[in-house]
C-alpha atoms as a PDB file:
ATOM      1  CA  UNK A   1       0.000   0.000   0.000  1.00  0.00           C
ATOM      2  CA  UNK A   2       1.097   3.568  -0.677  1.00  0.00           C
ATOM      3  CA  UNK A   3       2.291   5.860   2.217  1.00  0.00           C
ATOM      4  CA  UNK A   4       0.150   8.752   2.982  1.00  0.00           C
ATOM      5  CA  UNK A   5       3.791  10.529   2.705  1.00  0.00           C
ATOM      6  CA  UNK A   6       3.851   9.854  -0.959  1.00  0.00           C
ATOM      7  CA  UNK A   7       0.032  10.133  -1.835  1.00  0.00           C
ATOM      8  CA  UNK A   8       0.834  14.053  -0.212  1.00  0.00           C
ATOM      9  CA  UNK A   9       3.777  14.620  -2.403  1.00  0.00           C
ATOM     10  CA  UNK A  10       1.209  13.561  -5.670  1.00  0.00           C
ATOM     11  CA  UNK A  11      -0.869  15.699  -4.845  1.00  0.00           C
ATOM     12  CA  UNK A  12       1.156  18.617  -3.895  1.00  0.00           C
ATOM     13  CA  UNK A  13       2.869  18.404  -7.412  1.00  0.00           C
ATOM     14  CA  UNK A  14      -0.162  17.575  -9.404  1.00  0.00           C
ATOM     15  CA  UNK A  15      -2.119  20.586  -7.674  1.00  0.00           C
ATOM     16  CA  UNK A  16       0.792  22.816  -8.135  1.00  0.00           C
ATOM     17  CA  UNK A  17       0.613  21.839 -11.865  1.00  0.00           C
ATOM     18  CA  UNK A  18      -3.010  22.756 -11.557  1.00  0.00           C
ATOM     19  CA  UNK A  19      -3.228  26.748 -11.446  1.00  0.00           C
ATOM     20  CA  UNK A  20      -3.220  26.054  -7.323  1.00  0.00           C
ATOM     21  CA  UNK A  21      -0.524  27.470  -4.908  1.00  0.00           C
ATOM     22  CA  UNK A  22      -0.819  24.628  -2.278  1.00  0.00           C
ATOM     23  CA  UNK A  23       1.261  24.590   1.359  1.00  0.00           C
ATOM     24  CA  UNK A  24       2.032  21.707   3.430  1.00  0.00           C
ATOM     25  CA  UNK A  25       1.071  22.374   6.976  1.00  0.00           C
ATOM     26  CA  UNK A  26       4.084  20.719   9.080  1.00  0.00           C
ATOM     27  CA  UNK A  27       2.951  20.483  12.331  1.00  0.00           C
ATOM     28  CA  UNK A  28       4.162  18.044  15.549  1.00  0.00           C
ATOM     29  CA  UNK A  29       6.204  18.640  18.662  1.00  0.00           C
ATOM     30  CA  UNK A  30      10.529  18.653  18.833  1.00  0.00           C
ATOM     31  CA  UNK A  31      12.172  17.745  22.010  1.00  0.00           C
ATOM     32  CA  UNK A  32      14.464  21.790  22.838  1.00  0.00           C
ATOM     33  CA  UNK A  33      18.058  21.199  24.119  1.00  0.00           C
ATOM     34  CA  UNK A  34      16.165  22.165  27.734  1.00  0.00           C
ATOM     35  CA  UNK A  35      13.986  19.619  27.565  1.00  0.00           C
ATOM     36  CA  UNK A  36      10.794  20.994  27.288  1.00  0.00           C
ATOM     37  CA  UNK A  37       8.524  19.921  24.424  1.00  0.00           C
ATOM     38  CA  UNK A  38       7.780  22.600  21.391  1.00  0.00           C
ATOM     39  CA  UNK A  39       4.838  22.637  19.820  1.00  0.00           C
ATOM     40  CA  UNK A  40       3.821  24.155  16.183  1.00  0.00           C
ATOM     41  CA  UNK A  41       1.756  26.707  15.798  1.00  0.00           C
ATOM     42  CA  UNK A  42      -1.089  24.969  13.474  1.00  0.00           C
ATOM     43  CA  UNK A  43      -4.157  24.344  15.614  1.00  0.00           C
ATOM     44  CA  UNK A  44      -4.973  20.345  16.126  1.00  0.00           C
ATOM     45  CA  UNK A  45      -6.589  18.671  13.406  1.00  0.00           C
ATOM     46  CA  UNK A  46      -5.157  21.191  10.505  1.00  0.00           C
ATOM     47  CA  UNK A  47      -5.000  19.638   7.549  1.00  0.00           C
ATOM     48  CA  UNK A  48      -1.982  18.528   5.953  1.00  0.00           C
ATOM     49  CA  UNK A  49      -2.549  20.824   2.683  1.00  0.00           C
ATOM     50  CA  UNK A  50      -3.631  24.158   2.347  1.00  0.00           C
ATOM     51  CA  UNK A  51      -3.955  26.580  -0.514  1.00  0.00           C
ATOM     52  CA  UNK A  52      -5.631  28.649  -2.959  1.00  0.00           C
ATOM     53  CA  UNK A  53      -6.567  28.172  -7.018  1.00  0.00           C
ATOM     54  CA  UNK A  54      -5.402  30.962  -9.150  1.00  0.00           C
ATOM     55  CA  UNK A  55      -8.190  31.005 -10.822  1.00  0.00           C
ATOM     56  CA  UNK A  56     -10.796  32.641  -8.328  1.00  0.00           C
ATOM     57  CA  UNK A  57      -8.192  33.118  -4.516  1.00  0.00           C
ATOM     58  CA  UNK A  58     -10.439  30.455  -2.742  1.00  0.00           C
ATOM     59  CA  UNK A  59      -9.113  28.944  -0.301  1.00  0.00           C
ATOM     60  CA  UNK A  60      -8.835  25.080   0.057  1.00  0.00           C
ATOM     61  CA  UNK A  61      -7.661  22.617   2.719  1.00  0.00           C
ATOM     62  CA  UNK A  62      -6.921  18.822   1.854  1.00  0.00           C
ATOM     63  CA  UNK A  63      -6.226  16.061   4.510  1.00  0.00           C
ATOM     64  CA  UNK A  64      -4.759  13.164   2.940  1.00  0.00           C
ATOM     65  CA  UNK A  65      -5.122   9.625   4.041  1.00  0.00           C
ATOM     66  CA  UNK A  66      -4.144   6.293   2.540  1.00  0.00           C
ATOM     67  CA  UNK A  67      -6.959   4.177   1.371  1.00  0.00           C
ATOM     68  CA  UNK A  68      -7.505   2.323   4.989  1.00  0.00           C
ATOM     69  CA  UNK A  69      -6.253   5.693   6.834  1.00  0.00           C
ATOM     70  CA  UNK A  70      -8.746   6.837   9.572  1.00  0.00           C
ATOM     71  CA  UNK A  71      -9.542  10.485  10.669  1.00  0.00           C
ATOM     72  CA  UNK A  72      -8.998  11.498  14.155  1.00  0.00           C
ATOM     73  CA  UNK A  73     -11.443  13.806  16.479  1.00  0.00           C
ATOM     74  CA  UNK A  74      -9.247  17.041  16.393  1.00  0.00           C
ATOM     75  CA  UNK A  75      -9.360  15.833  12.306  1.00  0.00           C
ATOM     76  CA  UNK A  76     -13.501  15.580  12.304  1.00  0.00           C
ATOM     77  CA  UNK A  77     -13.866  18.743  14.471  1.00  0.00           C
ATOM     78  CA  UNK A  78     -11.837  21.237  12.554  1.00  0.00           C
ATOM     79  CA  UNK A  79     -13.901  19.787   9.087  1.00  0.00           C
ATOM     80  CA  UNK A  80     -16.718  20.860  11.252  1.00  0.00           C
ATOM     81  CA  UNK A  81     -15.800  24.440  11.575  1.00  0.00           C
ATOM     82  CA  UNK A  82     -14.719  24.337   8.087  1.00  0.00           C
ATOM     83  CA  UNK A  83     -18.046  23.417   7.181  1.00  0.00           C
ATOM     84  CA  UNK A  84     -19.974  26.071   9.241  1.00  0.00           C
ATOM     85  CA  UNK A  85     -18.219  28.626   7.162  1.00  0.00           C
ATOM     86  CA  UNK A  86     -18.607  26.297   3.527  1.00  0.00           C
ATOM     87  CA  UNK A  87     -14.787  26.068   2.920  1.00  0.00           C
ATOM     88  CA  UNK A  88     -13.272  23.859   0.241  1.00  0.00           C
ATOM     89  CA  UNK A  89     -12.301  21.248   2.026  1.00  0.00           C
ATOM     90  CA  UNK A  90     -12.020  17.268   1.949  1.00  0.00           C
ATOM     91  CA  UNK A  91     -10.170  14.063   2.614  1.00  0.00           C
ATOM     92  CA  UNK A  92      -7.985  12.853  -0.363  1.00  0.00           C
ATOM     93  CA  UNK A  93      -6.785   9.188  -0.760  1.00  0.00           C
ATOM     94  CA  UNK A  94      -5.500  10.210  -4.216  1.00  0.00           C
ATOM     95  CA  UNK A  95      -4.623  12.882  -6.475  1.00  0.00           C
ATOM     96  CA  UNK A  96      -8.103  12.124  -8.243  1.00  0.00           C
ATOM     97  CA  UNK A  97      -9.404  12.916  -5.044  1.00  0.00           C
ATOM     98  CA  UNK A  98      -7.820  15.709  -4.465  1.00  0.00           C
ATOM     99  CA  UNK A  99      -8.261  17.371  -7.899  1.00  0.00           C
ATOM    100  CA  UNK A 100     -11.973  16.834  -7.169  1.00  0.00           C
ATOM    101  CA  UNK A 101     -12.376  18.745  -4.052  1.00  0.00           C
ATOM    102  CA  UNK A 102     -10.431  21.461  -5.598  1.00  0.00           C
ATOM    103  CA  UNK A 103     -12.285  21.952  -8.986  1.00  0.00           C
ATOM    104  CA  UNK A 104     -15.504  20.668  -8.024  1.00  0.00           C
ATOM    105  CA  UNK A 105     -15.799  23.265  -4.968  1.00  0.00           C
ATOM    106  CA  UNK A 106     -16.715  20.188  -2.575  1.00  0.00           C
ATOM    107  CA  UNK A 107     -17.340  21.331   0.587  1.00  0.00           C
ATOM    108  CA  UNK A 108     -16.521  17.613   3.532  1.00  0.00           C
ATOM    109  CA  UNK A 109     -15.521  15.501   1.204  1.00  0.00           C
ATOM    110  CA  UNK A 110     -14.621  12.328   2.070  1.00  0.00           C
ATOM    111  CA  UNK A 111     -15.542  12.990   5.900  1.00  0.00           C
ATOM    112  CA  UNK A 112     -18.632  10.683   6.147  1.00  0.00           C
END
């Protein structure tokens, strides 16, 4: 099966090919030389790709999963507050998917 790490970089290219600007959201926690634990600045549950088509400036945000891959809570509640404000959003297990959310609009996709 495919990594989610290499369905991302498909998608990021193919997207970028694909009058988008798209981001990758890096987000976990390092270990500082103190000791203490630091934290990105990404709220939990951010998708892994954000961006914008050239076309029109509207926004996007893609959370990619392999084909089994399973969304978390923090995952399901920031698609929730995506959807309260109807922002291009979905899960993609492929850059099919992907390019579908993007240039079909789709608002959750994926999320049920």
């Amino acid at each position: 099966m495919e990594s989610e790490h290499s369905i991302q970089k498909k998608i990021e290219l193919a997207l970028s090919q694909h009058q988008c600007h798209v981001f990758r959201a890096n987000v976990g926690k390092i270990r500082t030389p103190d000791g203490r634990f630091f934290t990105t600045g990404l709220p939990s549950g951010y998708p892994d790709l954000h961006g914008f088509r050239n076309v029109d400036g509207k926004m996007f945000y893609i959370e990619v999963k392999t084909k089994t891959g399973k969304l978390r809570d923090d995952q399901i509640a920031f698609h929730n507050m995506l959807m309260s404000y109807n922002i291009i959003h979905g899960v993609a297990r492929s850059v099919k998917d992907a390019l579908m959310i993007v240039d079909g609009g789709l608002c959750g996709y994926g999320y049920d």
